[in-house]
Protein backbone atom coordinates (compact mmCIF):
# COMPACT_ATOMS: atom_id res chain seq x y z
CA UNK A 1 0.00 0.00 0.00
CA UNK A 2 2.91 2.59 0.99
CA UNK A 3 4.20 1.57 -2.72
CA UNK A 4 0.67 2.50 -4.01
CA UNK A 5 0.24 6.02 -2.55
CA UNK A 6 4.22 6.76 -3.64
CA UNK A 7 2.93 6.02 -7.29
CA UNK A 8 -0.46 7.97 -6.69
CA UNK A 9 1.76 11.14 -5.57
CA UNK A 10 4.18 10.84 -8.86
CA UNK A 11 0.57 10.16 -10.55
CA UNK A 12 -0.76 13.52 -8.95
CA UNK A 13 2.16 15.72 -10.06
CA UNK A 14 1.86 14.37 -13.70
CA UNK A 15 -2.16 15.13 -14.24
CA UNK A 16 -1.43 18.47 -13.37
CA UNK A 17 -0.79 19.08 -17.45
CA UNK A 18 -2.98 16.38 -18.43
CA UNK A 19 -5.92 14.72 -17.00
CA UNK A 20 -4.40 10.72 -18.72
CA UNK A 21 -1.78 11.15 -15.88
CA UNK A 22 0.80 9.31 -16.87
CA UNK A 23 1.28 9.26 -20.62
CA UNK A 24 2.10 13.18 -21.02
CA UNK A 25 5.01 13.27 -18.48
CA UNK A 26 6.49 9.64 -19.78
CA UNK A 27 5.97 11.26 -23.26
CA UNK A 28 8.16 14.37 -22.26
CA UNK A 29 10.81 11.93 -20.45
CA UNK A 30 11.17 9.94 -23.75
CA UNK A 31 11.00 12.34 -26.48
CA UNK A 32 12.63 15.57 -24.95
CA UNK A 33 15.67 14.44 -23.36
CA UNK A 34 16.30 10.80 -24.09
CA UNK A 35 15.27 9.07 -21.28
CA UNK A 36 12.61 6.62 -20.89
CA UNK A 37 10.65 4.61 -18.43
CA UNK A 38 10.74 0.66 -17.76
CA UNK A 39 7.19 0.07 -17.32
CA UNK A 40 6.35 -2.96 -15.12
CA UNK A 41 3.78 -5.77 -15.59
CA UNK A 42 2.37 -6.47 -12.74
CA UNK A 43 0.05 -4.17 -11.02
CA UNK A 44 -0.55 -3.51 -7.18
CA UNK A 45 -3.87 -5.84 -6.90
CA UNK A 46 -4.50 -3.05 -4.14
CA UNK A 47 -4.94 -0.37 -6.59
CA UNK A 48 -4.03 -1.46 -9.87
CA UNK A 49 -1.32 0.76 -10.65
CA UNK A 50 2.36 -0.33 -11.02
CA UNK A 51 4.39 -1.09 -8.47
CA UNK A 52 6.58 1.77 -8.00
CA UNK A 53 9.67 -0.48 -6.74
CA UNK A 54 9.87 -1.99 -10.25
CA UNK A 55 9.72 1.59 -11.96
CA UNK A 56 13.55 2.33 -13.12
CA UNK A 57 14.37 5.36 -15.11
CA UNK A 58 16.40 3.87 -18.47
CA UNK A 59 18.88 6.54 -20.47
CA UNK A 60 19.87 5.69 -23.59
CA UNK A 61 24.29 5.45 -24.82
CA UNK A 62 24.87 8.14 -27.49
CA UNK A 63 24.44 5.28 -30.18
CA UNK A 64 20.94 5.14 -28.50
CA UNK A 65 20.74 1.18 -28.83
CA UNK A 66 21.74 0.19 -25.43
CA UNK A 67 19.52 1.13 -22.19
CA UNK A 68 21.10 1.98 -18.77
CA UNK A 69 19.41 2.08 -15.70
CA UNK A 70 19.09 5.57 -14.10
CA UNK A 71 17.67 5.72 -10.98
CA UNK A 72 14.58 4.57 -8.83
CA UNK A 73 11.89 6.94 -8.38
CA UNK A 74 11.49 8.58 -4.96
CA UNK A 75 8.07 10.12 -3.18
CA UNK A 76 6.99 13.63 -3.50
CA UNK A 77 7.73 15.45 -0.44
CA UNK A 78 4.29 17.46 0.13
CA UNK A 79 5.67 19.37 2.81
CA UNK A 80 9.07 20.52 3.62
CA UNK A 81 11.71 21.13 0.76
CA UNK A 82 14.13 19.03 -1.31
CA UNK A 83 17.78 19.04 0.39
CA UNK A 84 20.94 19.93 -1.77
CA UNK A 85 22.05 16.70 -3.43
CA UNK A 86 18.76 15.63 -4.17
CA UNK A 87 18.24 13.76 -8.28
CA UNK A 88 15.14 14.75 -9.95
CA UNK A 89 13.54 14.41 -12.78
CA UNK A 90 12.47 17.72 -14.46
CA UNK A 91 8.64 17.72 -14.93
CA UNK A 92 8.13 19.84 -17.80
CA UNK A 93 11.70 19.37 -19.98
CA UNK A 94 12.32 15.97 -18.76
CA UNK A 95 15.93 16.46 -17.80
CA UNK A 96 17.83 14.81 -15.55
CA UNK A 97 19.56 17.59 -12.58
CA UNK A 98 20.16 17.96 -8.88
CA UNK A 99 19.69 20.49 -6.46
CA UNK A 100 22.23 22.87 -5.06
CA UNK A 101 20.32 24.78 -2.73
CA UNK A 102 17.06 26.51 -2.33
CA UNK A 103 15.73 29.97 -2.62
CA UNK A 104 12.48 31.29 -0.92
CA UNK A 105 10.23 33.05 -3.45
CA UNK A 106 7.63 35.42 -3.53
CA UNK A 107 5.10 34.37 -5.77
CA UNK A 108 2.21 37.43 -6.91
CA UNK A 109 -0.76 34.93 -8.72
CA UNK A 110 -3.16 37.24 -10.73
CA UNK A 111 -4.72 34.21 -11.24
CA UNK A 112 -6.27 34.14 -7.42
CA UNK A 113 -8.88 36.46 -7.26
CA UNK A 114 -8.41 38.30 -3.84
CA UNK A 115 -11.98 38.04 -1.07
CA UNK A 116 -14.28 40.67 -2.19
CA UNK A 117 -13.35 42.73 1.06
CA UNK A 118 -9.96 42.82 -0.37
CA UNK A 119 -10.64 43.82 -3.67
CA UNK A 120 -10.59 47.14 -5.29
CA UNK A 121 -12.46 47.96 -8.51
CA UNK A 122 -10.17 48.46 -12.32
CA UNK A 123 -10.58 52.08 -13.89
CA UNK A 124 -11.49 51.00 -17.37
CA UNK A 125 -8.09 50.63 -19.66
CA UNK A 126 -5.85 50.04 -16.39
CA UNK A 127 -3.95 46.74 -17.17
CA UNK A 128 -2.33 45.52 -14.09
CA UNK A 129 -3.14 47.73 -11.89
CA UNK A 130 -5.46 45.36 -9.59
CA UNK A 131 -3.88 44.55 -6.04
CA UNK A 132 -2.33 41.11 -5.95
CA UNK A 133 -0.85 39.41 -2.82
CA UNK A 134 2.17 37.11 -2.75
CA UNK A 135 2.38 33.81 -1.12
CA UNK A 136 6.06 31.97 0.01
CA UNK A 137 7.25 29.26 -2.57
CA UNK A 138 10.11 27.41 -2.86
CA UNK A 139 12.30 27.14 -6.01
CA UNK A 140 15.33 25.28 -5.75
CA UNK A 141 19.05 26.54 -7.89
CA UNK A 142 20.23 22.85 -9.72
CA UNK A 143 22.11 21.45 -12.62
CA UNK A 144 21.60 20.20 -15.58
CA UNK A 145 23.04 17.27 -16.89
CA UNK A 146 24.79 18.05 -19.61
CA UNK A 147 24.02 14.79 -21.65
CA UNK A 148 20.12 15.87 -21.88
CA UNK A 149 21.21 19.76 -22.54
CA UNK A 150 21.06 19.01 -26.10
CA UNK A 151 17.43 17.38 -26.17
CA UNK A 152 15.56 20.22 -24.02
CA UNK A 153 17.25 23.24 -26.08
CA UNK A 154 14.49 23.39 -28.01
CA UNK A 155 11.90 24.19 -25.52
CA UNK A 156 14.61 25.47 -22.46
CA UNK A 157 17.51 27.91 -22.54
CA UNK A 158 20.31 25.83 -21.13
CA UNK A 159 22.36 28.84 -20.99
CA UNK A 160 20.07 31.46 -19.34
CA UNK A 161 21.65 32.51 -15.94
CA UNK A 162 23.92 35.16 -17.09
CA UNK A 163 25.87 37.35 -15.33
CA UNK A 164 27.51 40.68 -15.35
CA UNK A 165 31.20 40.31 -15.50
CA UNK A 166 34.02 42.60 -13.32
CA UNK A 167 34.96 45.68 -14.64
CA UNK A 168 38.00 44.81 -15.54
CA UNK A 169 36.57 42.12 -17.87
CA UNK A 170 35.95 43.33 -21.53
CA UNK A 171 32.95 40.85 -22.19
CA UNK A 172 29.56 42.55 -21.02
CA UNK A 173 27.68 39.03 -20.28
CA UNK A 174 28.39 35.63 -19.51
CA UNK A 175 26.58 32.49 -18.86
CA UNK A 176 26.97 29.57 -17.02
CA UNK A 177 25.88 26.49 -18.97
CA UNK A 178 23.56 23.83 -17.19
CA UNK A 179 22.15 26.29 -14.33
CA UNK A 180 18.30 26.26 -13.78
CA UNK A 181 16.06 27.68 -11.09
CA UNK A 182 13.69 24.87 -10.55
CA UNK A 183 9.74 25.00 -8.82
CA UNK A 184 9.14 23.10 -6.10
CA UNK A 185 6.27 21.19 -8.14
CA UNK A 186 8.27 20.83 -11.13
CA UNK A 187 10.63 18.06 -9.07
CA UNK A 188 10.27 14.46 -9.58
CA UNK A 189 12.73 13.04 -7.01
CA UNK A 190 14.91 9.78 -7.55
CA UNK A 191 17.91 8.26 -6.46
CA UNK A 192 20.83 6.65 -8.03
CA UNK A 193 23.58 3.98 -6.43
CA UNK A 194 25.75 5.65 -8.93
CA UNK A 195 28.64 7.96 -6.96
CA UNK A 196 28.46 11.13 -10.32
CA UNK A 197 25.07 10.43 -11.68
CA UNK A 198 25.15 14.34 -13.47
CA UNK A 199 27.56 15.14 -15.39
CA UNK A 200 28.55 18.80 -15.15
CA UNK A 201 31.97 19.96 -15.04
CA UNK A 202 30.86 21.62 -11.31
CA UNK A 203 29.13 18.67 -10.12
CA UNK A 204 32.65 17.13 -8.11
CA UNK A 205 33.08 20.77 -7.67
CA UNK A 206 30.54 21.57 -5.72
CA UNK A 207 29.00 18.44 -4.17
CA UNK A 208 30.73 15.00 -2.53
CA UNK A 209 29.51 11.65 -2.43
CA UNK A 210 29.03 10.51 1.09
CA UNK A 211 28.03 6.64 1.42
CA UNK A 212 27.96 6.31 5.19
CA UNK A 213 25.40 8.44 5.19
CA UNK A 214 22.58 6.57 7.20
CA UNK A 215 19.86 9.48 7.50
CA UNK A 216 17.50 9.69 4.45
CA UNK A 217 18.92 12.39 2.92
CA UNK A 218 20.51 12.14 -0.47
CA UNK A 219 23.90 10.88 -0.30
CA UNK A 220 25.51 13.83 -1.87
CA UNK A 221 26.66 16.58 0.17
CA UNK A 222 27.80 20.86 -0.19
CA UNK A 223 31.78 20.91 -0.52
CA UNK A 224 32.93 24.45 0.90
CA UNK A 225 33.36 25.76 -3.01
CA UNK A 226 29.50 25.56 -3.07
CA UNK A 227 28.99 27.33 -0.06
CA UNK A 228 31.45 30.05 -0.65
CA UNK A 229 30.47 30.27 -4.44
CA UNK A 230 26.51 30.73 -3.20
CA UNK A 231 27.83 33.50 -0.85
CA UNK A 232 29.45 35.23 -2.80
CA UNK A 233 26.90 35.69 -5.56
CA UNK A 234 24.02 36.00 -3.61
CA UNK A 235 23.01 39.37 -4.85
CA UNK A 236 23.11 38.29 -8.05
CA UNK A 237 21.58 34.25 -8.02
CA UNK A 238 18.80 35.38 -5.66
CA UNK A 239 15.18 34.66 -7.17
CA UNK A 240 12.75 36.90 -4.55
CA UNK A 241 9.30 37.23 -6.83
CA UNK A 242 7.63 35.48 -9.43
CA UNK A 243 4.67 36.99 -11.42
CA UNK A 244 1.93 34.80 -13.00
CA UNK A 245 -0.78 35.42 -14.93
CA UNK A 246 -2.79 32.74 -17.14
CA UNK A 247 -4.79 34.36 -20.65
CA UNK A 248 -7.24 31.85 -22.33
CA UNK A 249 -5.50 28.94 -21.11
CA UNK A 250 -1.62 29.92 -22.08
CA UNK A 251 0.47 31.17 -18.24
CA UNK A 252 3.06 33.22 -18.49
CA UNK A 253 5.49 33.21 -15.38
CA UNK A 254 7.94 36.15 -15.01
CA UNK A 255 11.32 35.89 -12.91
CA UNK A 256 13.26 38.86 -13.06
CA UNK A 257 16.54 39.20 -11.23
CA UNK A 258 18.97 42.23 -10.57
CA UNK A 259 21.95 41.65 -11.88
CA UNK A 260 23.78 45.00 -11.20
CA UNK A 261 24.97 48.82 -12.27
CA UNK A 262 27.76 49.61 -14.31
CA UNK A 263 29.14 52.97 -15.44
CA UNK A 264 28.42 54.01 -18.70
CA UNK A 265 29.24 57.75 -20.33
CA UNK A 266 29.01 59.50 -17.43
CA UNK A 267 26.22 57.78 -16.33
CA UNK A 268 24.87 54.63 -13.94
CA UNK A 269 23.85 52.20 -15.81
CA UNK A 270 21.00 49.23 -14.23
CA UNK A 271 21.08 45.54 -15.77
CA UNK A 272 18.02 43.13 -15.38
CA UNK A 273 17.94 39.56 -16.24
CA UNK A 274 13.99 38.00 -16.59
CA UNK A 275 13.12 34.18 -17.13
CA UNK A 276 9.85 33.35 -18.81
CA UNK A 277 8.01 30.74 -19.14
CA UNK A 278 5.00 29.96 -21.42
CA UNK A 279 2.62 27.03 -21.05
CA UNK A 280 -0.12 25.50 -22.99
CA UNK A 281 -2.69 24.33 -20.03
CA UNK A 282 -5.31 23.64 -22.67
CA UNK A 283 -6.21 21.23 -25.28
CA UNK A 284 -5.36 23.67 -28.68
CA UNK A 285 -2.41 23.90 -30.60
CA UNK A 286 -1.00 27.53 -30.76
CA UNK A 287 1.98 29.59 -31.56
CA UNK A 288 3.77 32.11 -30.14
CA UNK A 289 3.98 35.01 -33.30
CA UNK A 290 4.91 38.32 -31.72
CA UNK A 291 5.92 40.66 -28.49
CA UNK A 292 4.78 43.71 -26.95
CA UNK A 293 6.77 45.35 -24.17
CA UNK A 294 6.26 48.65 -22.35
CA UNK A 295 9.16 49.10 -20.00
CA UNK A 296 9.07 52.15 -17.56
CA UNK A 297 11.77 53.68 -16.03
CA UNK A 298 11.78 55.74 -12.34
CA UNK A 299 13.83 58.67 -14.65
CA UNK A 300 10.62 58.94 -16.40
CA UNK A 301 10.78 57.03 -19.50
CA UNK A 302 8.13 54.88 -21.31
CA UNK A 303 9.78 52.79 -23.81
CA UNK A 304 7.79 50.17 -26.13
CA UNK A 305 9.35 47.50 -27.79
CA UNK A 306 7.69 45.23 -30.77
CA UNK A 307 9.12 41.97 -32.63
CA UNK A 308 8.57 38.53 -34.22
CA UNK A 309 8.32 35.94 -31.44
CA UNK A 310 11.09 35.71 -28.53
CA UNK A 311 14.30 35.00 -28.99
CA UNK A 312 15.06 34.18 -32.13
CA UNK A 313 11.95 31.45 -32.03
CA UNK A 314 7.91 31.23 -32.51
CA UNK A 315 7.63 28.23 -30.70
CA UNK A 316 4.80 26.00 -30.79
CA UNK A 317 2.74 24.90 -27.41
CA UNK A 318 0.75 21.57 -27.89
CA UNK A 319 -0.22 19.12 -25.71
CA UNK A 320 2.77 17.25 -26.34
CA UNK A 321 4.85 20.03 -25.57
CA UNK A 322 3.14 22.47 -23.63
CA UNK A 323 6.00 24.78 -22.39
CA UNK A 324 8.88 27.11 -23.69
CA UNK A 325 11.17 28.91 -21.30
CA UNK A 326 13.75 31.88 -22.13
CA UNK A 327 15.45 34.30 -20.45
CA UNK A 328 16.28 37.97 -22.00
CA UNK A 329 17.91 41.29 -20.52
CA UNK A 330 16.88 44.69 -20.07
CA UNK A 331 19.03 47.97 -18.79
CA UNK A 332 17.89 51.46 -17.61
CA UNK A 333 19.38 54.89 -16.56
CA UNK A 334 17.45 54.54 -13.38
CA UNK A 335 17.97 52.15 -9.94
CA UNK A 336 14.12 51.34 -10.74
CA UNK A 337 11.39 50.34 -13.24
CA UNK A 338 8.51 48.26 -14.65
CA UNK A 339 7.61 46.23 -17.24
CA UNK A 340 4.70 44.50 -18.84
CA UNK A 341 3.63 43.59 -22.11
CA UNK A 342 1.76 41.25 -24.12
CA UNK A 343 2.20 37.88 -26.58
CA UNK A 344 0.52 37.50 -29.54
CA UNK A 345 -0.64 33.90 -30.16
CA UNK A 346 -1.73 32.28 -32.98
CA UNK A 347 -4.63 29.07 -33.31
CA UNK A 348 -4.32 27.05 -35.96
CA UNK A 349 -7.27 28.37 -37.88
CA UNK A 350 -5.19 31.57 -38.00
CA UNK A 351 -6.87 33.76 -35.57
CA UNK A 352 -5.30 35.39 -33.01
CA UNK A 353 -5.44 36.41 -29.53
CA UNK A 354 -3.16 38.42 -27.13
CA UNK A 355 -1.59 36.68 -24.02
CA UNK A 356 -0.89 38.89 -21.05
CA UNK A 357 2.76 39.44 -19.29
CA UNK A 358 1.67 40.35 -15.88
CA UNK A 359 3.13 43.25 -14.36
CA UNK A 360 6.76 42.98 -12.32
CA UNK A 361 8.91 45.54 -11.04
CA UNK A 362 12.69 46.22 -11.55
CA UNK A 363 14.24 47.06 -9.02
CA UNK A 364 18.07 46.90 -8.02
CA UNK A 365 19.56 45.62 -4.18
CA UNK A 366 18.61 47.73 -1.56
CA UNK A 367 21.90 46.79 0.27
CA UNK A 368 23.91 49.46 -0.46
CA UNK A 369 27.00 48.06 1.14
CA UNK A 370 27.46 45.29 -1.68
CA UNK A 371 29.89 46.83 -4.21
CA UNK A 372 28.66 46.72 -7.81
CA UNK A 373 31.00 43.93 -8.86
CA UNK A 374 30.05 40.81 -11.13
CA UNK A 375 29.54 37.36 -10.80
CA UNK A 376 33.32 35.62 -8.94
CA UNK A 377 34.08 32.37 -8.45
């Protein structure tokens, strides 16, 4: 029975995108990053779903004819958080990662509509301007493994956390590859008997293997590095709000994150990293075609900003692949700002409707004592 309500949890977690429970997420396992799932024969006579001892994550050699066993799935934790060292399972891209650490978010839903004692009536034309209160989430700072980067790029920067770099450096940006700020509810947990189950060229660098272990945490503990390297760059990792706002069935999620000032012509100049993400929670196929932007700046600027699609891309959100994620930069002359905006999507009968970017503020560290400096290691 304990087996039974282990599988029910990783059952619950999948319908989220799509009421047949399991074949969406086992679909995004096996076609977006290469891994698939031994399904057992024998069901729990208690329930009738599989027994979730027998359920083995398989990954596939580069040849992609011989199947190696990945790990054994693990039970949702419902309360409490994920520790650092903990495999998962990606729920949306399907890849493979493990978590470094977590980070307690602010998340503003204009999706809950407030108690009518709380509300406050919209002046027609006002767009975002209706009260919204946050609620404490937990996202989690992980690692990709860079054997599934290649099958998620596609639908998932594996390259968005940027960073400014020092002064002294000539380069303006840099990334680094196979870093990901993860939800909570997006984690499906596993384990693995294998000592470097990711491979990322900081995984030894930042975590050890600890067998002895005989608590049921993950075996994998911070080295020092970590610990120092998350101090360090705190100003500049730290995810504190999240905007969401859903528009005929497509969310949009907004993570913006200060990055810091630089001098520029006699002048300060403010740099802004945002993360987006786009999902399909309906039934139609549709296509991202365009972008709207107003950005508004606390010197007193309104700038607007129009293009073809995001990125580069015009993706397309099905049911089979419901989500795109991206992550895009914005400076102003100001310590301050806003920004919202629309999408335009597009149905496959070639109408079209607009998608709403909720509202989110820009704003840059209030701790004045933290030098402007970029990302160290």
């Amino acid at each position: 029975m304990a087996a039974c309500a282990i599988r029910r949890g990783f059952l619950t977690v999948v319908s989220k995108y799509n009421k047949k429970q399991t074949h969406r997420i086992l679909g995004v396992i096996e076609g977006s990053s290469g891994l698939e799932v031994k399904r057992p024969r024998l069901p729990c006579l208690a329930c009738g779903l599989p027994n979730i001892q027998q359920t083995r994550f398989m990954s596939s050699r580069p040849e992609g004819k011989v199947l190696e066993t990945v790990g054994v799935f693990e039970a949702l934790k419902q309360h409490g958080k994920y520790e650092t060292g903990q495999l998962f399972l990606h729920s949306v891209f399907g890849y493979r990662g493990i978590v470094l650490f977590p980070w307690h978010a602010r998340i503003y839903d204009r999706d809950i509509i407030p108690p009518m004692s709380d509300s406050k009536p919209e002046p027609p034309g006002s767009h975002g301007s209706k009260e919204v209160k946050g609620r404490t989430h937990t996202y989690y700072q992980v690692l990709i493994d860079t054997r599934d980067c290649p099958h998620i790029s596609q639908r998932s920067q594996t390259e968005a956390v940027t960073f400014l770099a020092n002064h002294d450096d000539s380069r303006a940006l840099y990334a680094i590859p196979g870093l990901d700020y993860v939800s909570h509810e997006d984690i499906l947990p596993y384990n693995s008997t294998e000592q470097v189950p990711i491979q990322h060229e900081l995984f030894e660098r930042f975590l050890m293997f600890n067998p002895d272990k005989t608590t049921p945490a993950p075996p994998f503990s911070a080295r020092d590095t970590l610990k120092a390297w998350q101090e360090k760059n705190h100003p500049w990792l730290e995810l504190s709000d999240v905007h969401r706002e859903t528009t005929e069935n497509i969310r949009v999620t907004v993570i913006p994150f200060y990055m810091g000032m630089r001098d520029a012509q006699n002048s300060h100049v403010y740099w802004w990293r945002y993360c987006i993400r786009l999902e399909n929670m309906g039934s139609e196929v549709v296509q991202l075609r365009e972008r709207h932007w107003r950005i508004f700046s606390l010197s007193g600027t309104l700038e607007t900003v129009r293009g073809r699609g995001v990125v580069g891309r015009e993706p397309v959100l099905s049911k089979e692949q419901p989500a795109f994620q991206y992550s895009s930069h914005v400076s102003l002359q100001a310590p301050s700002g806003h920004m919202w905006g629309t999408f335009r999507i597009e149905r496959t009968d070639g109408s079209h409707f607009d998608v709403r970017i909720p509202p989110f503020s820009l704003e840059s560290n209030k701790d004045d004592k933290a030098p402007p400096a970029g990302y160290t290691f």
